[in-house]
N, C-alpha and C. Protein backbone atom coordinates (compact mmCIF):
# COMPACT_ATOMS: atom_id res chain seq x y z
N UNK A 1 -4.53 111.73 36.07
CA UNK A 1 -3.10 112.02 36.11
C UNK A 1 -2.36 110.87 36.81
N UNK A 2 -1.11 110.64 36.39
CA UNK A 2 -0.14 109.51 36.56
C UNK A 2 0.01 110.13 38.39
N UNK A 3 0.13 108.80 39.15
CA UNK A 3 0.66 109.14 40.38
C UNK A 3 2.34 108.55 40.10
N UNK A 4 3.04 109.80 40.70
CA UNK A 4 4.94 109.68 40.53
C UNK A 4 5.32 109.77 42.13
N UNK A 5 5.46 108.23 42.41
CA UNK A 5 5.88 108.23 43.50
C UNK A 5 7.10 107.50 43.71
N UNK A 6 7.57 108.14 44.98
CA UNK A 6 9.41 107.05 45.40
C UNK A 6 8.68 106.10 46.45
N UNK A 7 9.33 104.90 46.36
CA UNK A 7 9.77 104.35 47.40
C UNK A 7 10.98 104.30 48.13
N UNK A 8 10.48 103.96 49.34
CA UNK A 8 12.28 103.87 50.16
C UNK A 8 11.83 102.39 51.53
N UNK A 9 12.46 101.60 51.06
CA UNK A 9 12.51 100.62 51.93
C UNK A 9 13.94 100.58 52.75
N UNK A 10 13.51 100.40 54.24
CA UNK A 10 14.36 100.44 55.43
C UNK A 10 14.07 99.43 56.29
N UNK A 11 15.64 98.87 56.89
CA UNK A 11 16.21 97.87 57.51
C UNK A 11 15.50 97.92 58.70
N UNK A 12 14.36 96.72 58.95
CA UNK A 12 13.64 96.95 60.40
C UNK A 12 15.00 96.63 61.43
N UNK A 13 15.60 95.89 61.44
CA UNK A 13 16.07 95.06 62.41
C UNK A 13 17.73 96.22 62.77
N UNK A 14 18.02 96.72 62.06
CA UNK A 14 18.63 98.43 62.39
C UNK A 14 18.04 98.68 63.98
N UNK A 15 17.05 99.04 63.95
CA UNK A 15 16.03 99.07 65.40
C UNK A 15 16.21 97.81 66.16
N UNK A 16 15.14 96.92 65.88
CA UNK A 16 15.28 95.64 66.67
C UNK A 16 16.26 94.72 67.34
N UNK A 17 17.23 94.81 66.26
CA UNK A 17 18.48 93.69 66.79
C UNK A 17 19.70 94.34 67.19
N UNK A 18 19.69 95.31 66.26
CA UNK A 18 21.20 96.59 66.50
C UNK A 18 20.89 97.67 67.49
N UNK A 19 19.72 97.96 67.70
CA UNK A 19 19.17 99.17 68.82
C UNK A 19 19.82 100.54 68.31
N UNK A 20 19.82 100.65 67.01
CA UNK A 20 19.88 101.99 66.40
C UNK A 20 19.23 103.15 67.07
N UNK A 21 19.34 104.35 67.14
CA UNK A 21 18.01 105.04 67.96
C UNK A 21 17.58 105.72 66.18
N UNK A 22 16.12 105.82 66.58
CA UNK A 22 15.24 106.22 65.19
C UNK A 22 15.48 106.88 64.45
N UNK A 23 15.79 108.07 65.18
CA UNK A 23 16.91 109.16 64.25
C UNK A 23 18.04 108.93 63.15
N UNK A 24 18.48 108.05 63.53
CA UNK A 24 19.19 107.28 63.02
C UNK A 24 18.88 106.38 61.51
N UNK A 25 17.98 105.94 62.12
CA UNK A 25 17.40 105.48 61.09
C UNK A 25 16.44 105.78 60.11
N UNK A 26 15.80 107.17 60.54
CA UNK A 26 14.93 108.14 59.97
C UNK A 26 16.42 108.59 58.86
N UNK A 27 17.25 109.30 59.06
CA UNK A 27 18.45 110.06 58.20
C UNK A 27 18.66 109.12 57.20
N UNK A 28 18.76 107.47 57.64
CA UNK A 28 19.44 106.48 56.16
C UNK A 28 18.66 107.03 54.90
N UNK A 29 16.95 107.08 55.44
CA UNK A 29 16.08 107.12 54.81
C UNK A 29 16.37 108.64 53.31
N UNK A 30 16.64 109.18 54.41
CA UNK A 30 16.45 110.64 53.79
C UNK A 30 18.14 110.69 53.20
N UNK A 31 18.78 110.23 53.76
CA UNK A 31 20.35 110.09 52.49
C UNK A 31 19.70 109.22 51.65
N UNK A 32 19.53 108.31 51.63
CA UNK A 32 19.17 107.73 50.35
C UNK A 32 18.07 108.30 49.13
N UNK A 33 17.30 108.90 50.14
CA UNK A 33 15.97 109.79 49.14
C UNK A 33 17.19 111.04 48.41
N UNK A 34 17.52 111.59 48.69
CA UNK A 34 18.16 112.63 48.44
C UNK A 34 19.52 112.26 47.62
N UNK A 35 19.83 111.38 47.88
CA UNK A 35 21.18 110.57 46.94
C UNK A 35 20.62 110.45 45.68
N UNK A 36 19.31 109.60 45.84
CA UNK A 36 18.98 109.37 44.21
C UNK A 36 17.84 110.83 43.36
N UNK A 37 17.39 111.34 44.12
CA UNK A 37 16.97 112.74 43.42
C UNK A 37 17.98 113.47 43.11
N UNK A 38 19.15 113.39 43.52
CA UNK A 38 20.55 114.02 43.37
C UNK A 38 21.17 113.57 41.84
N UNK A 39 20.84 112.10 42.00
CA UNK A 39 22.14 111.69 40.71
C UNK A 39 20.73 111.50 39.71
N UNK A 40 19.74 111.36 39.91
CA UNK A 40 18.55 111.22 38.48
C UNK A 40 17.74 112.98 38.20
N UNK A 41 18.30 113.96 38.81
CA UNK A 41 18.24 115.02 39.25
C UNK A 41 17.69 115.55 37.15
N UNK A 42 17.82 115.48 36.71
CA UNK A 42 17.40 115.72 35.24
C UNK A 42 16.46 114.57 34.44
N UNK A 43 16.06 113.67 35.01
CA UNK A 43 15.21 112.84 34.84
C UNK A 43 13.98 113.12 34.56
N UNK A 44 13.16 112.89 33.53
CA UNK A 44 11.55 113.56 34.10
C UNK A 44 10.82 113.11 34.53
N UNK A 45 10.77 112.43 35.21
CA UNK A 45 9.63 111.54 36.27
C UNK A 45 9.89 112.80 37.56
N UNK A 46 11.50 112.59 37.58
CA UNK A 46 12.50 113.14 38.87
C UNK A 46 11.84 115.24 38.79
N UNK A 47 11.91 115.64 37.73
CA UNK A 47 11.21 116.77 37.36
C UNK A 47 10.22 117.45 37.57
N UNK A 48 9.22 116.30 37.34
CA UNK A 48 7.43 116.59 37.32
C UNK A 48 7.38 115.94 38.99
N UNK A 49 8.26 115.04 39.65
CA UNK A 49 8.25 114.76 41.05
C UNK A 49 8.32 115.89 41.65
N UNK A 50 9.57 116.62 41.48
CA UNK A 50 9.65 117.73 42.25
C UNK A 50 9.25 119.14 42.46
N UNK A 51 8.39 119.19 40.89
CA UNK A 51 7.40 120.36 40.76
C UNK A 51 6.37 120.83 41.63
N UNK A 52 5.86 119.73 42.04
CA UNK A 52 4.91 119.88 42.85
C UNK A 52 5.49 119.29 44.40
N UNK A 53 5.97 120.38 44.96
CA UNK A 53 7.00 120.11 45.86
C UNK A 53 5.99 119.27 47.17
N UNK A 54 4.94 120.45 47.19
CA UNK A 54 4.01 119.82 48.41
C UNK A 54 2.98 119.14 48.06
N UNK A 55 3.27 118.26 46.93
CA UNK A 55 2.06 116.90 46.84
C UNK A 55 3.59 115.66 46.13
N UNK A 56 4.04 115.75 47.07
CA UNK A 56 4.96 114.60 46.89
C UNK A 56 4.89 113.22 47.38
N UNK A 57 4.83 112.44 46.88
CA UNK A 57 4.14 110.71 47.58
C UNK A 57 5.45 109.76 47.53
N UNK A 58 5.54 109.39 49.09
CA UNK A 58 6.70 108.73 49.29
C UNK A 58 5.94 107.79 50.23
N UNK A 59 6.64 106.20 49.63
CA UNK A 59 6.00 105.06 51.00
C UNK A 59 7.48 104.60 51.78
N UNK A 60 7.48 104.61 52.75
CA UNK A 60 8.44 104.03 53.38
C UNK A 60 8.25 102.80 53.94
N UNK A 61 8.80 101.54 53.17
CA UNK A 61 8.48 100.24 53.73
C UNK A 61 9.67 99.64 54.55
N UNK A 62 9.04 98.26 54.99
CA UNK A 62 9.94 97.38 55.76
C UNK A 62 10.18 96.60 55.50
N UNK A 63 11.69 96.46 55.37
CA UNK A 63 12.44 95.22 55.62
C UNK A 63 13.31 94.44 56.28
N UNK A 64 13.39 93.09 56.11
CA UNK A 64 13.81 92.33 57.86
C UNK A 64 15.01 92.88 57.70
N UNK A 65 16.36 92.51 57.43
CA UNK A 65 17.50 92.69 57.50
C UNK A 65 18.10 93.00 56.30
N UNK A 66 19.61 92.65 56.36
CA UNK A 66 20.66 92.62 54.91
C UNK A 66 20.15 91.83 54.04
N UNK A 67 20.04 90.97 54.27
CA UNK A 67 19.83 90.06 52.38
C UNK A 67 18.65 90.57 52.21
N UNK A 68 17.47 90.52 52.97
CA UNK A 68 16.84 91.05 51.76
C UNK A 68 16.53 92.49 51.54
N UNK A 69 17.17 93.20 51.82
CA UNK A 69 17.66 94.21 51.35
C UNK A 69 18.29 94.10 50.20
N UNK A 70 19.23 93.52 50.22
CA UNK A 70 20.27 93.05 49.26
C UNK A 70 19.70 92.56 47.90
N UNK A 71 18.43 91.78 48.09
CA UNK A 71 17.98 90.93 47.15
C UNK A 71 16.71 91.63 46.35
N UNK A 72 15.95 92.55 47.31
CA UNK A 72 15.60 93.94 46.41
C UNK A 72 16.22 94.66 45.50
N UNK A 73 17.49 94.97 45.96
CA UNK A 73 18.19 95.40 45.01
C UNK A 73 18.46 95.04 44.05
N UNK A 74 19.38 93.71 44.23
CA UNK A 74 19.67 93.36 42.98
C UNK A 74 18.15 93.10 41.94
N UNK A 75 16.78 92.55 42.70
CA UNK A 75 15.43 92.15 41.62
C UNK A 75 15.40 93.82 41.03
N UNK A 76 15.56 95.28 41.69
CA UNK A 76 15.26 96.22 40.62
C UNK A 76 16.29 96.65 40.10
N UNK A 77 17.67 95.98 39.81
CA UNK A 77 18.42 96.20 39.41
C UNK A 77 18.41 95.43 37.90
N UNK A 78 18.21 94.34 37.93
CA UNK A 78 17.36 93.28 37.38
C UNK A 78 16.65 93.90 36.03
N UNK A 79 15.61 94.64 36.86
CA UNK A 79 14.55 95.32 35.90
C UNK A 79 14.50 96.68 35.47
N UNK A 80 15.54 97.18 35.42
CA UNK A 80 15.81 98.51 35.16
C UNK A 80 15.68 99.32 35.92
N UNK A 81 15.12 99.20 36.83
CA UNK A 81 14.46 100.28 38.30
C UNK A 81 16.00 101.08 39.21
N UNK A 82 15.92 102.02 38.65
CA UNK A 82 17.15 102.98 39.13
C UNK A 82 16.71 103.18 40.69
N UNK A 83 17.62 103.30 41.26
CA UNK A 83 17.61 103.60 42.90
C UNK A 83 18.99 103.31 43.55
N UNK A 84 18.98 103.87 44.82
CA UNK A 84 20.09 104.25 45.21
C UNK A 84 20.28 103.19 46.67
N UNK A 85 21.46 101.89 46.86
CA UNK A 85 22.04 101.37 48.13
C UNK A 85 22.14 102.35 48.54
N UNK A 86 21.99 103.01 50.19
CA UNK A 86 22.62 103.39 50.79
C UNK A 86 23.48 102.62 51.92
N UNK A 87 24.08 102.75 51.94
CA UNK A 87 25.51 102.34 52.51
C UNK A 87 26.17 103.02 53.56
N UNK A 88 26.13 102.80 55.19
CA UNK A 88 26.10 103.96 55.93
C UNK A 88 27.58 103.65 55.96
N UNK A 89 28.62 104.37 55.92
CA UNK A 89 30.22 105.16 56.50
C UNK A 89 30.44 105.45 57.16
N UNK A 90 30.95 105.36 58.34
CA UNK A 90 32.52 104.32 57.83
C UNK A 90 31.97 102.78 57.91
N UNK A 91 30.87 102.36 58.27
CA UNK A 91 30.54 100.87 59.13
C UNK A 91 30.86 100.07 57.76
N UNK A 92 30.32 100.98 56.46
CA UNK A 92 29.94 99.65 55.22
C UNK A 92 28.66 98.94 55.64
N UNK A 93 27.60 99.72 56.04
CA UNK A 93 26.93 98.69 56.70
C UNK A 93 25.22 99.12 55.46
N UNK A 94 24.69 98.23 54.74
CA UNK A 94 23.25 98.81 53.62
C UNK A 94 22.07 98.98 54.85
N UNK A 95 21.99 99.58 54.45
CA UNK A 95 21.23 100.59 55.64
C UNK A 95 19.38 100.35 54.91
N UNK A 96 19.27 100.86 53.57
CA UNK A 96 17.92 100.97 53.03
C UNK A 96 18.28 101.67 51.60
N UNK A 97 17.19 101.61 50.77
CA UNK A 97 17.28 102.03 49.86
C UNK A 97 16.16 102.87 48.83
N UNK A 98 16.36 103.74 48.30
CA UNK A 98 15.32 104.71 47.75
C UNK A 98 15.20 104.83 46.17
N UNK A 99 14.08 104.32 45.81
CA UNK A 99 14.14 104.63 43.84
C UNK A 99 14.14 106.02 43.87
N UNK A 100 14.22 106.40 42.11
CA UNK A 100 14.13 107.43 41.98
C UNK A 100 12.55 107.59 41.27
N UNK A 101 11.92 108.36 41.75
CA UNK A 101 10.77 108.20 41.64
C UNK A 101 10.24 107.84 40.19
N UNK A 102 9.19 107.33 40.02
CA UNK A 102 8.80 106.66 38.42
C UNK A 102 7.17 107.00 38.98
N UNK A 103 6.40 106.94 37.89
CA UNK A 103 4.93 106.25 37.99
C UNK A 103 4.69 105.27 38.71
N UNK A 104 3.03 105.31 39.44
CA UNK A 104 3.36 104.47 40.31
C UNK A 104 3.15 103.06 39.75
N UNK A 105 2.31 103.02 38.73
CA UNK A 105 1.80 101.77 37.89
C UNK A 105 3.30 101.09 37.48
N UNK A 106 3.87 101.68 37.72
CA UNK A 106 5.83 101.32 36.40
C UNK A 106 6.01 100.19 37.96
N UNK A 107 5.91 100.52 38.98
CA UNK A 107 7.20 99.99 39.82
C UNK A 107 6.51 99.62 41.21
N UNK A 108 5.51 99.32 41.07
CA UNK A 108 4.68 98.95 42.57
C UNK A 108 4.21 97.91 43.16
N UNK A 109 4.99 96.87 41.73
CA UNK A 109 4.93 95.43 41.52
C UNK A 109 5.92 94.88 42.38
N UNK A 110 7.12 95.76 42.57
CA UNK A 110 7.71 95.10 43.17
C UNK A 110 8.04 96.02 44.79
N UNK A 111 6.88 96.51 45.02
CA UNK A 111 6.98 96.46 46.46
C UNK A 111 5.66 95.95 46.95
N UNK A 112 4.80 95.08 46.24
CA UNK A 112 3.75 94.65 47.26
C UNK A 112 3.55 93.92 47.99
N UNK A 113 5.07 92.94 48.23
CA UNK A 113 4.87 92.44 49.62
C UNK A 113 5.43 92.81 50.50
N UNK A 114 5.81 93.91 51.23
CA UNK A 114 6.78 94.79 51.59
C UNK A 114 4.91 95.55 52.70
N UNK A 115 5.20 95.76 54.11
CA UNK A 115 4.42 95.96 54.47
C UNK A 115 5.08 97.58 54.69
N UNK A 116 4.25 98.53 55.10
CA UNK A 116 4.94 100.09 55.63
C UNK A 116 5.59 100.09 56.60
N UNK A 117 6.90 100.85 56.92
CA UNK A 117 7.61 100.82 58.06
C UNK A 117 6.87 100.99 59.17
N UNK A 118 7.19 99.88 60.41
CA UNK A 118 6.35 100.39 61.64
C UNK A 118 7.33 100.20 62.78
């Protein structure tokens, strides 16, 4: 069976340089997860994801700052890879960002240099 997993890559330096407290930065995560299961919400990847509510596979990776944040985006924007900027309000400030879940073979190419959030 196909593994259907999301990614969600988040702004290390949120923590490091801005002194966010974690919480904080735990929520970008989960607005953004929830933004894009929201708007791909009839999708069937998004479907058969959420069927199986408690075998759900999510990686949460790291990244240094804004651009490349920025520059993720635009490469799965690039390649068809739907997912959601989040964008925290009022600051305007890209916080991290979450696909909407796919196979994992479809889209894992472009997070393998991306180490897990730590």
């Amino acid at each position: 069976r196909t593994v259907i997993i999301q990614y969600i890559a988040v702004r290390q330096d949120l923590l490091s340089s801005f002194g966010w407290p974690i919480g904080a930065v735990i929520a970008q995560a989960c607005h953004a997860s929830s933004a894009v299961l929201h708007t791909f919400h009839d999708d069937p990847h998004v479907q058969e994801y959420l069927h199986d509510i408690n075998g759900m596979h999510k990686v949460v990776l790291q990244i240094n700052n804004e651009d490349e944040l920025k520059t993720l985006s635009a490469k799965l924007q690039e390649n068809g890879v739907h997912h959601k900027l989040w964008i925290e309000q009022p600051e305007n400030v890209p916080t991290c960002l979450a696909t909407k879940p796919y196979p994992k073979t479809d889209i894992q190419k472009y997070f393998k240099k991306y180490k897990l959030y730590s």
